[in-house]
Protein backbone atom coordinates (compact mmCIF):
# COMPACT_ATOMS: atom_id res chain seq x y z
CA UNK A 1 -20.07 5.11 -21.16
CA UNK A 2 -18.19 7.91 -18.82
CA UNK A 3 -16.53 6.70 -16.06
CA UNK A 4 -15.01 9.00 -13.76
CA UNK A 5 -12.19 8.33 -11.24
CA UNK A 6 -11.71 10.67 -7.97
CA UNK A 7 -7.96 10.23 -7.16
CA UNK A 8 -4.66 10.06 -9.04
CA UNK A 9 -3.06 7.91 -6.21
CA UNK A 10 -1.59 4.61 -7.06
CA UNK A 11 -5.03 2.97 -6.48
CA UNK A 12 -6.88 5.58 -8.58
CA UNK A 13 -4.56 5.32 -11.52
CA UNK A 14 -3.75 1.36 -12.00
CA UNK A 15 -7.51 1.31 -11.93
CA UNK A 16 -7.60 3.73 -14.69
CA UNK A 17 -4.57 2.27 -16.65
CA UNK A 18 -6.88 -1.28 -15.98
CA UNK A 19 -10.28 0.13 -17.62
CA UNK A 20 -8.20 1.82 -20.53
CA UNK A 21 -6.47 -1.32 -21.27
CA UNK A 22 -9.67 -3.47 -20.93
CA UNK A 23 -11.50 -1.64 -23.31
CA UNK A 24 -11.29 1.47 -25.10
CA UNK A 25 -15.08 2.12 -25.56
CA UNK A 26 -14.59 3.78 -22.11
CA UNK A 27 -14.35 7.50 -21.44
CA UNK A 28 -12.26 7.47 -18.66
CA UNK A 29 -11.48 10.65 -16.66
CA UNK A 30 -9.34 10.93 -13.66
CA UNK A 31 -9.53 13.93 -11.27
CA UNK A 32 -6.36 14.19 -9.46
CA UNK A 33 -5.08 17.33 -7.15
CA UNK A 34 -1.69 17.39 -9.03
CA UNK A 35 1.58 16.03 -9.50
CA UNK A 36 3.50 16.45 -6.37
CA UNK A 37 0.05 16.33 -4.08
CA UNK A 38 0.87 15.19 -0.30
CA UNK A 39 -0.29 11.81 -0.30
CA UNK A 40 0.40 8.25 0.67
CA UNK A 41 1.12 7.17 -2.31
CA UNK A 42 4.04 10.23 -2.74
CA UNK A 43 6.07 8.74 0.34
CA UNK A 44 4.97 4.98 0.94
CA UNK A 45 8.28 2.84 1.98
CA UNK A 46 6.41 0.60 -0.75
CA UNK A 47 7.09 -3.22 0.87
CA UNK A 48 5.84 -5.74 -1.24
CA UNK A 49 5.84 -9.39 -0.66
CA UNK A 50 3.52 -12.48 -1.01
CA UNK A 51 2.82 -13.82 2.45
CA UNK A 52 0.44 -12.35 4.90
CA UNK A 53 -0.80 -14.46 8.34
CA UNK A 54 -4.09 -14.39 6.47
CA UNK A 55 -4.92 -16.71 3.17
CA UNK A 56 -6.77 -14.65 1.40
CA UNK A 57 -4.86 -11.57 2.18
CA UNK A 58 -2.10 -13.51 1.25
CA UNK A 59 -3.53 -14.84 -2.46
CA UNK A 60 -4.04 -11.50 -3.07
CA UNK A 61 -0.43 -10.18 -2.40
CA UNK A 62 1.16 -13.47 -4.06
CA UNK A 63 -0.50 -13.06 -7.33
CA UNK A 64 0.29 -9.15 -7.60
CA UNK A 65 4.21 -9.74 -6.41
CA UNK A 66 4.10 -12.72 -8.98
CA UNK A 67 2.76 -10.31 -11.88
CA UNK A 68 4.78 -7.22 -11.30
CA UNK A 69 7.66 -9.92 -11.65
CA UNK A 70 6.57 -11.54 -14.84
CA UNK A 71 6.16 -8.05 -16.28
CA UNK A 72 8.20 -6.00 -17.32
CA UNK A 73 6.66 -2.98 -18.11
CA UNK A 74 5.39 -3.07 -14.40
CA UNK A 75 8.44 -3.78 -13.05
CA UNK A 76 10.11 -0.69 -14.96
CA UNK A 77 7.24 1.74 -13.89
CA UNK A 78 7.61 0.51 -10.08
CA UNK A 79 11.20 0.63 -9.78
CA UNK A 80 10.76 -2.73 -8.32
CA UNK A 81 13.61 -4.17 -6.20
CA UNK A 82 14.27 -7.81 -5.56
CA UNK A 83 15.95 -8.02 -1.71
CA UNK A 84 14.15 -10.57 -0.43
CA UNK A 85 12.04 -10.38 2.49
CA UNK A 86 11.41 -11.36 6.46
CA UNK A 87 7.90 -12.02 8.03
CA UNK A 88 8.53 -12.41 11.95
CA UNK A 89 5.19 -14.33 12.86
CA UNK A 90 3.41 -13.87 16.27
CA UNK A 91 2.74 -16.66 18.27
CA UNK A 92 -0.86 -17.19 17.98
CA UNK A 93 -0.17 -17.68 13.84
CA UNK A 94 -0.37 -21.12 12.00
CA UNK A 95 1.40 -20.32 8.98
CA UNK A 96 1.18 -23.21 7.12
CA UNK A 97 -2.26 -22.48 4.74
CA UNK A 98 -0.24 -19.24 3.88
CA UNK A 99 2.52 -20.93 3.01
CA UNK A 100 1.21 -23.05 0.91
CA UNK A 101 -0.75 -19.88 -0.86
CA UNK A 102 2.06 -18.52 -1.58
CA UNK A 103 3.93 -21.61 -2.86
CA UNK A 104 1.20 -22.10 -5.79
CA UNK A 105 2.00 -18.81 -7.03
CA UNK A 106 5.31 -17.94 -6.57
CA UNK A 107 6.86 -21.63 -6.05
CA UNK A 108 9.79 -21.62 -4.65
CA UNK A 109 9.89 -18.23 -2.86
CA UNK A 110 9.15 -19.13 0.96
CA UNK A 111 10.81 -20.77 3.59
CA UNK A 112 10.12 -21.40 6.94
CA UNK A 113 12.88 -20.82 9.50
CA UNK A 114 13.23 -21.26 13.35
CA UNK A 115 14.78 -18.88 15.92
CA UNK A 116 18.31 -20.35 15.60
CA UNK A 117 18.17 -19.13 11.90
CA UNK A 118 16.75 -15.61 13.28
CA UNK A 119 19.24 -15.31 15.13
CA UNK A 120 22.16 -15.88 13.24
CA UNK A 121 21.09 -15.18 9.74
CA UNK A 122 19.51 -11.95 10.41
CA UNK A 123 20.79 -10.82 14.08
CA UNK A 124 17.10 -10.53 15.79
CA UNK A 125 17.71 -10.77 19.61
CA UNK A 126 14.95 -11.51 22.43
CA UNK A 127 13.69 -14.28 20.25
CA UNK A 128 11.14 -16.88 21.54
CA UNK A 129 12.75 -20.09 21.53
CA UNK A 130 9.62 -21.27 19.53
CA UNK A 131 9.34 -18.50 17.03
CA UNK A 132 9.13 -18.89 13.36
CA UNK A 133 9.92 -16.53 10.31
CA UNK A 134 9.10 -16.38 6.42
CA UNK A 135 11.96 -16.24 4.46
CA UNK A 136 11.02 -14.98 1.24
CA UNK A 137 13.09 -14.66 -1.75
CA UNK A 138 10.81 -13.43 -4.35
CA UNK A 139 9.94 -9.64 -2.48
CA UNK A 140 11.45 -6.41 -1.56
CA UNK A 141 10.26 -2.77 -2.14
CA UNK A 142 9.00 -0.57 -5.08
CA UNK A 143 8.30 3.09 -5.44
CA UNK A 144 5.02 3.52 -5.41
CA UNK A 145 5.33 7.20 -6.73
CA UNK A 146 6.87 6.19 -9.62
CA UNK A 147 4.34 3.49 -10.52
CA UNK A 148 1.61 6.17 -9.69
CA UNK A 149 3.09 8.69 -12.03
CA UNK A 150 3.85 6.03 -15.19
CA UNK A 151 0.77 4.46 -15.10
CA UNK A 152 -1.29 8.05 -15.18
CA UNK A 153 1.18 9.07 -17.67
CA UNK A 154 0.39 6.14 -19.93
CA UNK A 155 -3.01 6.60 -19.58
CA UNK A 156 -2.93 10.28 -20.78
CA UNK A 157 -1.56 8.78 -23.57
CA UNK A 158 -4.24 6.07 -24.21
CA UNK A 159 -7.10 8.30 -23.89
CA UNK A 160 -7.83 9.02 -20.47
CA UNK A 161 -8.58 12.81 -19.46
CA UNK A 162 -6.49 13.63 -16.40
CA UNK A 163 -8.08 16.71 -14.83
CA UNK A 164 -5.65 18.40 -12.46
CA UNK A 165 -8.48 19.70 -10.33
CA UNK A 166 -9.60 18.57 -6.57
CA UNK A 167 -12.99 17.47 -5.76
CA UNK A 168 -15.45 19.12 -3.21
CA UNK A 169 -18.06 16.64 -3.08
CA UNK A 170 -19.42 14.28 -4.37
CA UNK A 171 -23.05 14.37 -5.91
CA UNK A 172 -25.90 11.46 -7.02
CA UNK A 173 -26.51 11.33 -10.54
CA UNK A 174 -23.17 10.21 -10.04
CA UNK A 175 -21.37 13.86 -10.02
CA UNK A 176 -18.71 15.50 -8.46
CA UNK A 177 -18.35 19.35 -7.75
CA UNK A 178 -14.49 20.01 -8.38
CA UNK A 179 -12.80 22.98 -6.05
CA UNK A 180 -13.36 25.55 -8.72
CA UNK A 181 -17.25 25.16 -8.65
CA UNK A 182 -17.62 22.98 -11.82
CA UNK A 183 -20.07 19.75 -11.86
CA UNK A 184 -18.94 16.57 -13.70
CA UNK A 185 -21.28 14.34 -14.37
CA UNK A 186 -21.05 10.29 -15.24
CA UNK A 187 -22.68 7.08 -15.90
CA UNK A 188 -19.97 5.08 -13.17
CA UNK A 189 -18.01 7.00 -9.89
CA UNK A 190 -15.52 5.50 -8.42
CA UNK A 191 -14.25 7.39 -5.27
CA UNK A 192 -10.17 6.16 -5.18
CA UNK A 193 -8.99 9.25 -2.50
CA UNK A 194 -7.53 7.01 -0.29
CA UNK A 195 -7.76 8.94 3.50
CA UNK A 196 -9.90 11.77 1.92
CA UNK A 197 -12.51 8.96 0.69
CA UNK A 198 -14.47 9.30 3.52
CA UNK A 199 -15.38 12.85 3.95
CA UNK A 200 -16.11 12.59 -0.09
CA UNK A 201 -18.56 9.33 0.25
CA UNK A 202 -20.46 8.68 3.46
CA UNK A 203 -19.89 4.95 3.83
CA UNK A 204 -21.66 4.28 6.93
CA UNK A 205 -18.65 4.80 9.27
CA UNK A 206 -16.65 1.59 7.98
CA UNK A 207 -14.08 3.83 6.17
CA UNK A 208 -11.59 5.04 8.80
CA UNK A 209 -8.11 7.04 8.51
CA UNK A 210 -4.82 6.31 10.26
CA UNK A 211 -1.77 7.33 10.78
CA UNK A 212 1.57 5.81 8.94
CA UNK A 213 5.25 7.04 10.23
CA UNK A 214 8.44 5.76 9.58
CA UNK A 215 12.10 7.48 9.88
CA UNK A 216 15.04 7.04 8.07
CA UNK A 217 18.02 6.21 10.29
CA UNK A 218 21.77 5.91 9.23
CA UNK A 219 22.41 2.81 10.92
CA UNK A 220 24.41 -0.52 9.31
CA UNK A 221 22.20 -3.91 9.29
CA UNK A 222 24.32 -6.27 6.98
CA UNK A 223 22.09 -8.97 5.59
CA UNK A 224 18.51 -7.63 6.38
CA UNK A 225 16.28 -7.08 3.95
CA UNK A 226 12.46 -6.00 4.05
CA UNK A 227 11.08 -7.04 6.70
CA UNK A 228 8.17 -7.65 9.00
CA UNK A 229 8.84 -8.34 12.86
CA UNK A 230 5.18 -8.99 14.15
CA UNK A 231 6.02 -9.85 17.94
CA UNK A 232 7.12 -6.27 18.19
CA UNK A 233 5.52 -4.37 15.69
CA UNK A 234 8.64 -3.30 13.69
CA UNK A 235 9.04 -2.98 9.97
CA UNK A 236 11.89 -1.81 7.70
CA UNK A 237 13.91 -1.80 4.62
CA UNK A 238 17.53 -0.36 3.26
CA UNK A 239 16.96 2.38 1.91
CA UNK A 240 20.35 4.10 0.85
CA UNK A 241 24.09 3.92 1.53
CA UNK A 242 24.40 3.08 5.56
CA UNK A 243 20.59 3.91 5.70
CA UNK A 244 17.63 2.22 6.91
CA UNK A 245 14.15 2.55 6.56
CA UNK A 246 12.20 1.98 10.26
CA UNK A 247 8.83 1.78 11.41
CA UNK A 248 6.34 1.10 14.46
CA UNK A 249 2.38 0.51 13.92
CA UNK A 250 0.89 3.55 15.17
CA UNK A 251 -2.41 4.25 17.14
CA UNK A 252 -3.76 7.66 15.88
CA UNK A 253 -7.23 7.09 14.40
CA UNK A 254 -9.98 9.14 12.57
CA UNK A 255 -6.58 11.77 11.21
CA UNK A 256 -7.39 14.72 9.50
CA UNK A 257 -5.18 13.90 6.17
CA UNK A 258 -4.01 17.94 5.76
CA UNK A 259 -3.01 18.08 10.00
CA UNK A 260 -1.35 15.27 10.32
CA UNK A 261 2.36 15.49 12.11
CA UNK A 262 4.76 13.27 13.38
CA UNK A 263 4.69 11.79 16.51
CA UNK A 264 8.30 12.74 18.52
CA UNK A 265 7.11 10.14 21.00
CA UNK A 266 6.77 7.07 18.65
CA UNK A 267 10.17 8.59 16.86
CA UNK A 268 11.78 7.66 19.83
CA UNK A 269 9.90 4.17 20.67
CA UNK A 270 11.24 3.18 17.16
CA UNK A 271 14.63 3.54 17.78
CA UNK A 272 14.40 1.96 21.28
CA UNK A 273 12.70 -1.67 19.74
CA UNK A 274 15.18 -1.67 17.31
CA UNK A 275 18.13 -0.97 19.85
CA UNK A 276 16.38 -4.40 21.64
CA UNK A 277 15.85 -5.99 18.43
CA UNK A 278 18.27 -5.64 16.14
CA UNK A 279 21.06 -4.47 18.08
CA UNK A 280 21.46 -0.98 16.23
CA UNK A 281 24.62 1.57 17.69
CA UNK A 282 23.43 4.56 16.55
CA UNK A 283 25.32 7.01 17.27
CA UNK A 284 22.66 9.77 16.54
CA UNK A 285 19.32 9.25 17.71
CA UNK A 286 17.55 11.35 15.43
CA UNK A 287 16.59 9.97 12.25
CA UNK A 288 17.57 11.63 8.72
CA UNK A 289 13.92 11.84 7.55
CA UNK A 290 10.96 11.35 9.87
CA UNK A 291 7.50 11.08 7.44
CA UNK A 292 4.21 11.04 8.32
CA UNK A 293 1.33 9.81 6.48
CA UNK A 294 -1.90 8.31 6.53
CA UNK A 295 -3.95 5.77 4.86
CA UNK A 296 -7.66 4.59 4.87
CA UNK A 297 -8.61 1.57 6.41
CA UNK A 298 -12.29 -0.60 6.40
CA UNK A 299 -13.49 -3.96 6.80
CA UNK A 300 -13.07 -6.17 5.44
CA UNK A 301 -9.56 -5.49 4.95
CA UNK A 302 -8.48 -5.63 2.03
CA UNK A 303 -8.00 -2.86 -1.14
CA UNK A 304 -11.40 -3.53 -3.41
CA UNK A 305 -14.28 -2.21 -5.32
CA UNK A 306 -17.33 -1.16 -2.35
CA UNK A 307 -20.71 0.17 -4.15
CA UNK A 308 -21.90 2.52 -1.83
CA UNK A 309 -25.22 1.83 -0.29
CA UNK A 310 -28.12 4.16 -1.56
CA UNK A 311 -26.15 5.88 -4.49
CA UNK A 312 -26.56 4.15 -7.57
CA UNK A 313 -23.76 4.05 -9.95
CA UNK A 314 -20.77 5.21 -7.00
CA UNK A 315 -18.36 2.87 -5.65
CA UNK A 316 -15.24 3.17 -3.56
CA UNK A 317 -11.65 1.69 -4.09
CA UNK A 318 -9.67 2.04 -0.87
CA UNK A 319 -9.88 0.41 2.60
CA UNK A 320 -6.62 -1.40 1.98
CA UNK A 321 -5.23 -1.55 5.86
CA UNK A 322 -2.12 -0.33 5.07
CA UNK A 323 -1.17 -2.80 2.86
CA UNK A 324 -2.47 -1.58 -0.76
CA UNK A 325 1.08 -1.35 -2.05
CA UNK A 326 1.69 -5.13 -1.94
CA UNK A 327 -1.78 -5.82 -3.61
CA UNK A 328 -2.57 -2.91 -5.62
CA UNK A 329 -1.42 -5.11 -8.84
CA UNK A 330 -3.91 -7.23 -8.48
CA UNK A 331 -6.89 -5.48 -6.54
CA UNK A 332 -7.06 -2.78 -9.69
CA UNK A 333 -7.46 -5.88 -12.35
CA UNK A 334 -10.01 -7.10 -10.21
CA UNK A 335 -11.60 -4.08 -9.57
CA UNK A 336 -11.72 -3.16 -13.16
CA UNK A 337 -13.32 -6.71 -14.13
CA UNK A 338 -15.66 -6.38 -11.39
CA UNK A 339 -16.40 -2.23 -12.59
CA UNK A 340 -16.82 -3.81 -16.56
CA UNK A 341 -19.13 -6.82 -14.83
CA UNK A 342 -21.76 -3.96 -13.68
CA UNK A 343 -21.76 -1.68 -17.02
């Protein structure tokens, strides 16, 4: 059985580390553009924790975080770093089902603290007198490069073809045509190009890109870890000496992946919310580092295995909404169980 894989991403190759370990009767063959290839995976701040405002989204997160923690292997290939984390919840959010999600599989880890706490533990000003925060102690940030490159790397090593080539299209039998005119044919596709997944695999318009930007700003803020601030849409995490990682939701839909470019407007709208958040002194407005990405989103959110309608034997893996890093542990082992459940 041949089973091809279109993307060396992160979500292309755990899925390929997870059908390689699950059973080596598999031919498994990756077609990636290349070490060093421009995507989100290459320059993804790489948050990970285990609560999200949603339950399910939420289960899925907790039991990732919990296994890259009780692995080591996965927590070596990750670079995984334990600083704790901060979910800032809007005010429409019950958190308590979440909370208890999260509880059964990392016990322990959350807490639930009021604005006083906000306040004076982490130095958030303008907060609502009735606003409450995750406190989570089991989280903080991986590379999601790194993990990328190990687990392709380990692969190679296992078995798996890695074919530095780039796809054109993608062809029923299943098939691809790679960039150098060459056809590739298998028994199982699985189309894991993350913002170039749509343009590969008509999916009846549910797959949709968007933007990702964050900057890197050399300002000090002591005692803050990764966090999540949903009542204004900011989102950070240290990321050297003096510097921090910063970030604002952004509006750009339906991006071309190769013309994508930072937005100078939301560059400065970052630094603004966290002048009125945080309380940042920066003495330079201009970030270090400004990076902008992309990532593909569809509904239901979530990063899974999608057969695609009319084209036996092809299936997606992508759609995460932006948050594949913090459940790509997981989502590959399921999507590899679900991939074996259908050979």
């Amino acid at each position: 059985m041949r089973v091809g894989v279109v993307g060396g991403g992160l979500a292309g190759a755990l899925l390929a580390w997870r059908l390689r370990e699950a059973s080596d009767r598999l031919r498994v063959e990756v077609l990636t553009g290349g070490r060093g290839t421009a995507d989100a995976s290459a320059v993804s701040g790489g948050l990970v924790r285990g609560f999200e405002p949603d339950p399910d989204a939420g289960a899925v997160a907790a039991e990732s975080l919990a296994e890259l923690r009780a692995d080591a292997r996965l927590r070596d290939w990750s670079g995984y770093r334990e600083i704790g984390s901060l979910y800032v919840l809007s005010d429409d959010v019950d958190p308590a089902r979440s909370v208890q999600v999260l509880g059964e599989r990392l016990p322990g880890s959350a807490e639930l603290v009021g604005a006083a706490r906000l306040r004076r533990d982490y130095g958030l000003r303008g907060v609502r007198e009735d606003a409450v925060g995750v406190v989570e102690r089991h989280a903080g940030y991986l590379s999601p490069d790194r993990l990328r490159g190990k687990a392709l790397d380990w692969s190679a090593d296992h078995g798996v073809e890695v074919v530095r080539t780039g796809v054109a299209s993608v062809r029923d039998g299943p098939a691809v045509r790679t960039s150098d005119g060459a056809e590739r044919c298998y028994d199982v596709l699985v189309v894991a190009a993350g913002a170039w997944t749509p343009r590969l695999v008509e999916h009846g318009g549910t797959l949709r890109t968007k933007q990702i930007q964050y900057g890197v700003y050399r300002i000090p803020l002591p005692g803050l870890g990764s966090f999540v601030d949903d009542d204004t849409g900011l989102y950070g995490r240290p990321w050297g000496a003096g510097t921090f990682l910063l970030g604002l939701g952004c509006d750009r839909w339906d991006v071309a992946p190769e013309a994508v470019r930072p937005d100078p407007a939301l560059v400065g709208r970052v630094l603004d919310v966290a002048r009125d958040r945080l309380g940042v002194t920066a003495r330079d407005p201009v970030p270090e580092r400004v990076v902008a990405s992309f990532d593909c989103y569809g509904p239901p959110a979530g990063l899974r295995l999608r057969p695609v309608r009319g084209r036996p034997g092809v299936f997606t893996f992508t759609g995460g909404s932006g948050g594949a890093v913090k459940t790509i542990v997981a989502a590959s082992r399921s999507a590899a169980s679900d991939l074996l459940n259908t050979l």
